[in-house]
C-alpha atoms as a PDB file:
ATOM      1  CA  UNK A   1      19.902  59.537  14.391  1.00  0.00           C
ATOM      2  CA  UNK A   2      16.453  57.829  15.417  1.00  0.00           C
ATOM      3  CA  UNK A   3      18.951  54.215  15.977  1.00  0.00           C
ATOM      4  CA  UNK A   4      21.146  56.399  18.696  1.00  0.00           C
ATOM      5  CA  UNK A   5      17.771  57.344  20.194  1.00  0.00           C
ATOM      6  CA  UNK A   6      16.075  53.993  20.857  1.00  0.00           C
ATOM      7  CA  UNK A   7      19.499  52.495  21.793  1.00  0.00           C
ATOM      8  CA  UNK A   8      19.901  55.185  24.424  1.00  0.00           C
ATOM      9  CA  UNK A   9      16.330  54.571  25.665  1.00  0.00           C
ATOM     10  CA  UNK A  10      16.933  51.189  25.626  1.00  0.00           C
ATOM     11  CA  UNK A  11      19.939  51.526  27.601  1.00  0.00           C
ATOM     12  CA  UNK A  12      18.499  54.236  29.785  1.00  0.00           C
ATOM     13  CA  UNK A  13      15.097  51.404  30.699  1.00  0.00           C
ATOM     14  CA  UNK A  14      17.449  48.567  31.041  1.00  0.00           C
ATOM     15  CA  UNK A  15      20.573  50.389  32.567  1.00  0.00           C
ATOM     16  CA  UNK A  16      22.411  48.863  30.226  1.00  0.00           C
ATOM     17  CA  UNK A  17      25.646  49.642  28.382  1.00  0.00           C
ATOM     18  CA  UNK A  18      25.583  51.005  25.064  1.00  0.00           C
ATOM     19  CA  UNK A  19      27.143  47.514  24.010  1.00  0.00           C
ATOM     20  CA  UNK A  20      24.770  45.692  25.638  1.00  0.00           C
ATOM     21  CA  UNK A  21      21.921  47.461  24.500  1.00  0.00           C
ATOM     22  CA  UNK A  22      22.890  47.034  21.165  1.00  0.00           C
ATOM     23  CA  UNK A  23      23.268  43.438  21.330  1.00  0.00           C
ATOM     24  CA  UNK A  24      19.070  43.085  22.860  1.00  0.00           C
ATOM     25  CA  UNK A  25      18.149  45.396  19.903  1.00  0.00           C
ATOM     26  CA  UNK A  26      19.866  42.717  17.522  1.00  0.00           C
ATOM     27  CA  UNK A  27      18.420  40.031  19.187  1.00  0.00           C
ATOM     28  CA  UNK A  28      14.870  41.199  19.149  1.00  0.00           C
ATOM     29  CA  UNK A  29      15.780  41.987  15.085  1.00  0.00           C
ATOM     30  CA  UNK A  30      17.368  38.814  14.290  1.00  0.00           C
ATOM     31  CA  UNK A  31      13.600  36.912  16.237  1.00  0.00           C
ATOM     32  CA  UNK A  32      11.739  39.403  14.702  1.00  0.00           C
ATOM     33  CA  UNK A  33      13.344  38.434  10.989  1.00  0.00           C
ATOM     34  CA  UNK A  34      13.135  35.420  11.594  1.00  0.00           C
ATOM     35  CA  UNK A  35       9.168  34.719  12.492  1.00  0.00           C
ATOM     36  CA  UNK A  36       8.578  36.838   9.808  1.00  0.00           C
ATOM     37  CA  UNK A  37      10.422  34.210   7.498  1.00  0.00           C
ATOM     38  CA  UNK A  38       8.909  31.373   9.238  1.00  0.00           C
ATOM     39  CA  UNK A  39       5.706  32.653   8.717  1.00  0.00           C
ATOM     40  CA  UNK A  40       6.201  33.182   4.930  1.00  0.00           C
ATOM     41  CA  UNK A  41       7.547  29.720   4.531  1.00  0.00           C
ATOM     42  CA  UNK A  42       4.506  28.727   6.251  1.00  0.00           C
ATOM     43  CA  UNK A  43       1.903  30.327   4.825  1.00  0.00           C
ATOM     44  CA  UNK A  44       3.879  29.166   1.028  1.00  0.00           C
ATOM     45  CA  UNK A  45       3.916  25.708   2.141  1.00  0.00           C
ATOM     46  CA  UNK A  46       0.029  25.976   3.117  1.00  0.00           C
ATOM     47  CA  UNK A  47      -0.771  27.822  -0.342  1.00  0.00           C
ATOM     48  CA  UNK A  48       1.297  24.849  -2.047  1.00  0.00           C
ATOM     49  CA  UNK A  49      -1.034  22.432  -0.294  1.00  0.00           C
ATOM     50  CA  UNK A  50      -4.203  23.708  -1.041  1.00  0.00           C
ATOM     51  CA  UNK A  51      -3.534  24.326  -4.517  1.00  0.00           C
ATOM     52  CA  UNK A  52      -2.267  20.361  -4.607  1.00  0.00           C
ATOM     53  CA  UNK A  53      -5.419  19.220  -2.655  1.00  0.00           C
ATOM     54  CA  UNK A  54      -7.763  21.270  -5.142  1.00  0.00           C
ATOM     55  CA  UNK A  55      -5.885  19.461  -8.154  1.00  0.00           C
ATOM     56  CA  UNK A  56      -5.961  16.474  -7.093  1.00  0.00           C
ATOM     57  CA  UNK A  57      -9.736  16.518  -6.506  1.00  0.00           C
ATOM     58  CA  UNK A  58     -10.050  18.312  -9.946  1.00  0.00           C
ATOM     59  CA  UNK A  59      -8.352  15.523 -11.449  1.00  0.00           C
ATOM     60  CA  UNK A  60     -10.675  12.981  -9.938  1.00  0.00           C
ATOM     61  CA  UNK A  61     -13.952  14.537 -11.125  1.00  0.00           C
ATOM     62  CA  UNK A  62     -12.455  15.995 -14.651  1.00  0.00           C
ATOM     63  CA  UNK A  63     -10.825  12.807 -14.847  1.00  0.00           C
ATOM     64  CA  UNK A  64     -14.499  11.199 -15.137  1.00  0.00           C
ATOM     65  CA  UNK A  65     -15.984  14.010 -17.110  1.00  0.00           C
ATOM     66  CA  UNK A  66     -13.327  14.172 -19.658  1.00  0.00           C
ATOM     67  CA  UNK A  67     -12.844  10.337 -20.188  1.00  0.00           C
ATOM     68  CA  UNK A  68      -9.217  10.796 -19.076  1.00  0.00           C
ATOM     69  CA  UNK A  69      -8.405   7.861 -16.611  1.00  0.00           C
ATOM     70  CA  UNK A  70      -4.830   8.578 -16.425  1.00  0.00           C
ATOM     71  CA  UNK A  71      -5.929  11.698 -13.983  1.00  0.00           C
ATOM     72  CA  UNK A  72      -7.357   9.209 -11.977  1.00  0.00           C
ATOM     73  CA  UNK A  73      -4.370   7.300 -11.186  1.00  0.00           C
ATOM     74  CA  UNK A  74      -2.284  10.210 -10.388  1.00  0.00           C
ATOM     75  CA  UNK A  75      -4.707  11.926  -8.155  1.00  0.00           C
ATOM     76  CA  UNK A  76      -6.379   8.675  -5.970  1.00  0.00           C
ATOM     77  CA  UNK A  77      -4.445   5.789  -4.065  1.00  0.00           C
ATOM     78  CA  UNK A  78      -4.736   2.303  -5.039  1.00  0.00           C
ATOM     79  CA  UNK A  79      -5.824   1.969  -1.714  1.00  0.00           C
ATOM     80  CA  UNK A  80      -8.815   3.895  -2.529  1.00  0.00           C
ATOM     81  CA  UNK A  81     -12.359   2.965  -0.517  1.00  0.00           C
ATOM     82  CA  UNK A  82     -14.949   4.255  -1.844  1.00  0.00           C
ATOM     83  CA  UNK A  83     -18.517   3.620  -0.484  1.00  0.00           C
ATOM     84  CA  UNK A  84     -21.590   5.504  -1.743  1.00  0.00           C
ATOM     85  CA  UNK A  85     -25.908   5.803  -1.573  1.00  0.00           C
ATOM     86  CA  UNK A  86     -27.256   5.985  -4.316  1.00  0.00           C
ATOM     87  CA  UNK A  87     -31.401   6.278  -6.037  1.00  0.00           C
ATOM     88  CA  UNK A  88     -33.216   6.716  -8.996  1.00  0.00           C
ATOM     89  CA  UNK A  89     -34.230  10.410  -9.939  1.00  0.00           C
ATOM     90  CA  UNK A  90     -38.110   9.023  -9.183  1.00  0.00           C
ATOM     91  CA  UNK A  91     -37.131   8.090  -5.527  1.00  0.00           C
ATOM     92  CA  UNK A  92     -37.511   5.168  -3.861  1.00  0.00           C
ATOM     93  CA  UNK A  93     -34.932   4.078  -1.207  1.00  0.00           C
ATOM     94  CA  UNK A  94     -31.313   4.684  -1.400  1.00  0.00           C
ATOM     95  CA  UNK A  95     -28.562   1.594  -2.558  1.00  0.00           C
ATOM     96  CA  UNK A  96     -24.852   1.382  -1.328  1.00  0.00           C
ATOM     97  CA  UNK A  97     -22.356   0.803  -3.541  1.00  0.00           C
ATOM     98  CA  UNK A  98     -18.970   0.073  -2.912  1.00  0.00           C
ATOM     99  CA  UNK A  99     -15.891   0.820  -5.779  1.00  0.00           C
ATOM    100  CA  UNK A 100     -12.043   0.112  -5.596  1.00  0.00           C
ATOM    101  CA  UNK A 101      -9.849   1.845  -7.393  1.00  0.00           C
ATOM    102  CA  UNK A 102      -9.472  -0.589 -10.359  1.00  0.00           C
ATOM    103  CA  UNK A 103     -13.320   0.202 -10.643  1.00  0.00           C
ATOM    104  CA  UNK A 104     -13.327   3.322 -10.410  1.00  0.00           C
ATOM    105  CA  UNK A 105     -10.274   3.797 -13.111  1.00  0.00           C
ATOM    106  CA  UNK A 106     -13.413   1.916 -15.612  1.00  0.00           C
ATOM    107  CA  UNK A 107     -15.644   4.538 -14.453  1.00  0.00           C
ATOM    108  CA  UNK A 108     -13.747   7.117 -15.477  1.00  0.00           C
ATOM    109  CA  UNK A 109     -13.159   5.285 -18.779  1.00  0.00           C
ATOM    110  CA  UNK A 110     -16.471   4.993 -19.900  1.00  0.00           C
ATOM    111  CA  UNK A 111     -18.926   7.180 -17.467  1.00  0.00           C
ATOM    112  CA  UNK A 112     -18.736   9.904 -20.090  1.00  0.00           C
ATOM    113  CA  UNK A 113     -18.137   8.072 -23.193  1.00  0.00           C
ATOM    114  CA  UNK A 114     -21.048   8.870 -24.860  1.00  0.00           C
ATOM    115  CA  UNK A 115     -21.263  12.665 -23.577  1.00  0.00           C
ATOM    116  CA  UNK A 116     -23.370  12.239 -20.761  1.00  0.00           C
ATOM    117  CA  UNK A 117     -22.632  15.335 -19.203  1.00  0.00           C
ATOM    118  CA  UNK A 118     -20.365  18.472 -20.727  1.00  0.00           C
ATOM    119  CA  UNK A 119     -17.586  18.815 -19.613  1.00  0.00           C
ATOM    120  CA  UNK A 120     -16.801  22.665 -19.311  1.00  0.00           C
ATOM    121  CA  UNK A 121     -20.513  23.324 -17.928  1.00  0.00           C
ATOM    122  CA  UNK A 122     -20.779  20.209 -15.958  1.00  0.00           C
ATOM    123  CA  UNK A 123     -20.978  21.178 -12.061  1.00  0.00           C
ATOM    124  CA  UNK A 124     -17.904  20.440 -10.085  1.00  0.00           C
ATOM    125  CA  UNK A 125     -17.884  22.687  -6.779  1.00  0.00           C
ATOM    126  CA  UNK A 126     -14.713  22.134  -4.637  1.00  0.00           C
ATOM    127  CA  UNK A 127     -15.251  23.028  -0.856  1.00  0.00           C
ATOM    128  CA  UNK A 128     -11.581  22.293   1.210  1.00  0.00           C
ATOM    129  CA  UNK A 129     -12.597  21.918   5.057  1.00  0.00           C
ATOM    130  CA  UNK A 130      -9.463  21.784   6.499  1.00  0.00           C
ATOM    131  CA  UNK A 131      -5.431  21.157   5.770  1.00  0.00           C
ATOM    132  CA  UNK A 132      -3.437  19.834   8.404  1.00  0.00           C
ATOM    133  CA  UNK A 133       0.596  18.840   7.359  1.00  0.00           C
ATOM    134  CA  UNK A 134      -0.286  15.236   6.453  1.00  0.00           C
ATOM    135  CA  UNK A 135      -4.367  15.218   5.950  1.00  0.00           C
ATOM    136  CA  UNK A 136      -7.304  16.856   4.038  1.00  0.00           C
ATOM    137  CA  UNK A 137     -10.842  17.338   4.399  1.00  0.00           C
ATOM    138  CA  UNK A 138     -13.020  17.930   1.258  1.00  0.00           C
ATOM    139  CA  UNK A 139     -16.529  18.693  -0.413  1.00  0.00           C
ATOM    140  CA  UNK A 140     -17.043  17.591  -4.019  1.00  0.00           C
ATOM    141  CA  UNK A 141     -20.603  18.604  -5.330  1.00  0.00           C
ATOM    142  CA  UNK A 142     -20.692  16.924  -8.910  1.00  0.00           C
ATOM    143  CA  UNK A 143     -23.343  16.194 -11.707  1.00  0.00           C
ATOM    144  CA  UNK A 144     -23.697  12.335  -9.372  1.00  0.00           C
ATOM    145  CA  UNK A 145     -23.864  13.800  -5.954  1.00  0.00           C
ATOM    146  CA  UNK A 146     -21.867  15.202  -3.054  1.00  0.00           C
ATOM    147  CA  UNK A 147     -18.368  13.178  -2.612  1.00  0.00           C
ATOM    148  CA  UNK A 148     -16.815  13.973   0.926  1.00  0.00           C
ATOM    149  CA  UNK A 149     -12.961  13.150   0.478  1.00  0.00           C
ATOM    150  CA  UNK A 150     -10.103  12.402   2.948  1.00  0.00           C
ATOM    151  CA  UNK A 151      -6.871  13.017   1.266  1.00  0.00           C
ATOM    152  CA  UNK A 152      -3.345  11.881   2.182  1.00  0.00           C
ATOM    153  CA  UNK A 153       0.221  13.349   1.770  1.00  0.00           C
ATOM    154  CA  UNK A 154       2.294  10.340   0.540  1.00  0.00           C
ATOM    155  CA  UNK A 155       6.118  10.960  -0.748  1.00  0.00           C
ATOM    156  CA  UNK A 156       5.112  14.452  -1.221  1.00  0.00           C
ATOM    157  CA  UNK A 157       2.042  13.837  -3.217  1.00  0.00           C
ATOM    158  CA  UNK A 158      -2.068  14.849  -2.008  1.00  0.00           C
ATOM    159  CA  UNK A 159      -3.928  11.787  -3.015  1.00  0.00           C
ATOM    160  CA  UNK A 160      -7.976  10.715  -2.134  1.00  0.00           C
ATOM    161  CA  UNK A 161      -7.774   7.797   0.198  1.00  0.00           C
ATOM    162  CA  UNK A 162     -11.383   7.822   1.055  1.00  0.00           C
ATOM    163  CA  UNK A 163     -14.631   8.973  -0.574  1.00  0.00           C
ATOM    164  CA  UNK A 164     -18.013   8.705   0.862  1.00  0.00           C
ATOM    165  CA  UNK A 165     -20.620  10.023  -1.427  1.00  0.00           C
ATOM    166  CA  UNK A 166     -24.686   9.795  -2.335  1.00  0.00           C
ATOM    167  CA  UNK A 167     -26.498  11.058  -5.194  1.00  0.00           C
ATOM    168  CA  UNK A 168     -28.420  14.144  -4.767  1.00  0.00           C
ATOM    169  CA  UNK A 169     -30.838  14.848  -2.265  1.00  0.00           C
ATOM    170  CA  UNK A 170     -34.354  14.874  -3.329  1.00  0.00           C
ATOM    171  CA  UNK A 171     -34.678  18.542  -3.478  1.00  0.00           C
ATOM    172  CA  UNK A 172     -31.473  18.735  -5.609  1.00  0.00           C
ATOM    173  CA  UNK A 173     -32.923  16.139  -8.167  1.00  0.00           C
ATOM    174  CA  UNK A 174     -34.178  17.829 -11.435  1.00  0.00           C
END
């Protein structure tokens, strides 16, 4: 009853046929379907990628903390460049130090070898900037420092390309 209605107004505004009518009300369904599926593919797609980005950045800093290498390799590029600023927890001035990823596999083989840090209470706060289709933005706060990532979409996979870190700021150090 109400679908007789709106076609009639339709055709009665547009001084259409009833055909006709019927065939802009189908239209403006079949567009109105179909940004409603675009946007759920979208916004499923975007979901997919932030959970991927948030692993991947999980494995990196787990990966360390749980003396489990193998997370490292899945979750940063060989390509990896990885420059950071670094002091003692009395002060004094701060040292670069650069790391490729055959270093920083080591790292992850031994930094917690002796149980530095625990694992399940050790801090690792994941802050995503930004997604685009191909790049991500993020904030690592870990028991070292702050780590600010860039992450790339290769075959289908969110790997850490680039990591610029520094150990906490004086205030921070306890």
């Amino acid at each position: 009853m109400y679908g007789r209605k709106i076609l009639n107004s339709i055709k009665v505004a547009l001084n259409q046929t009833k055909e006709e009518a019927a065939m802009k009300l189908k239209t403006i369904l079949t567009l109105a379907v179909l940004c409603f599926t675009l946007t759920s593919v979208t916004t499923a797609q975007q979901s997919d990628d932030h959970e991927a980005v948030r692993q991947a950045v999980l494995d990196y800093v787990e990966g360390i903390y749980e003396v489990q290498p193998d997370r490292i390799e899945r979750s940063v590029s060989r390509e990896l460049a990885k420059v950071g600023y670094w002091r003692e927890k009395d002060g004094g001035t701060y040292s670069e130090s650069r790391m490729s990823f055959e270093q920083l596999v080591e790292v992850a083989k031994n930094w917690n070898k002796k149980g530095r840090v625990d694992p399940k209470t050790a801090l690792k706060e994941v802050v995503i900037y930004e997604i685009v289709d191909q790049t991500a933005t993020v904030k690592l706060r870990a028991h070292w420092g702050i780590d600010y990532m860039h992450l790339a979409k290769k075959e289908g996979k969110w790997l850490i390309m680039n990591v610029l870190w520094q150990s906490p700021p004086p205030q921070d150090v306890k």
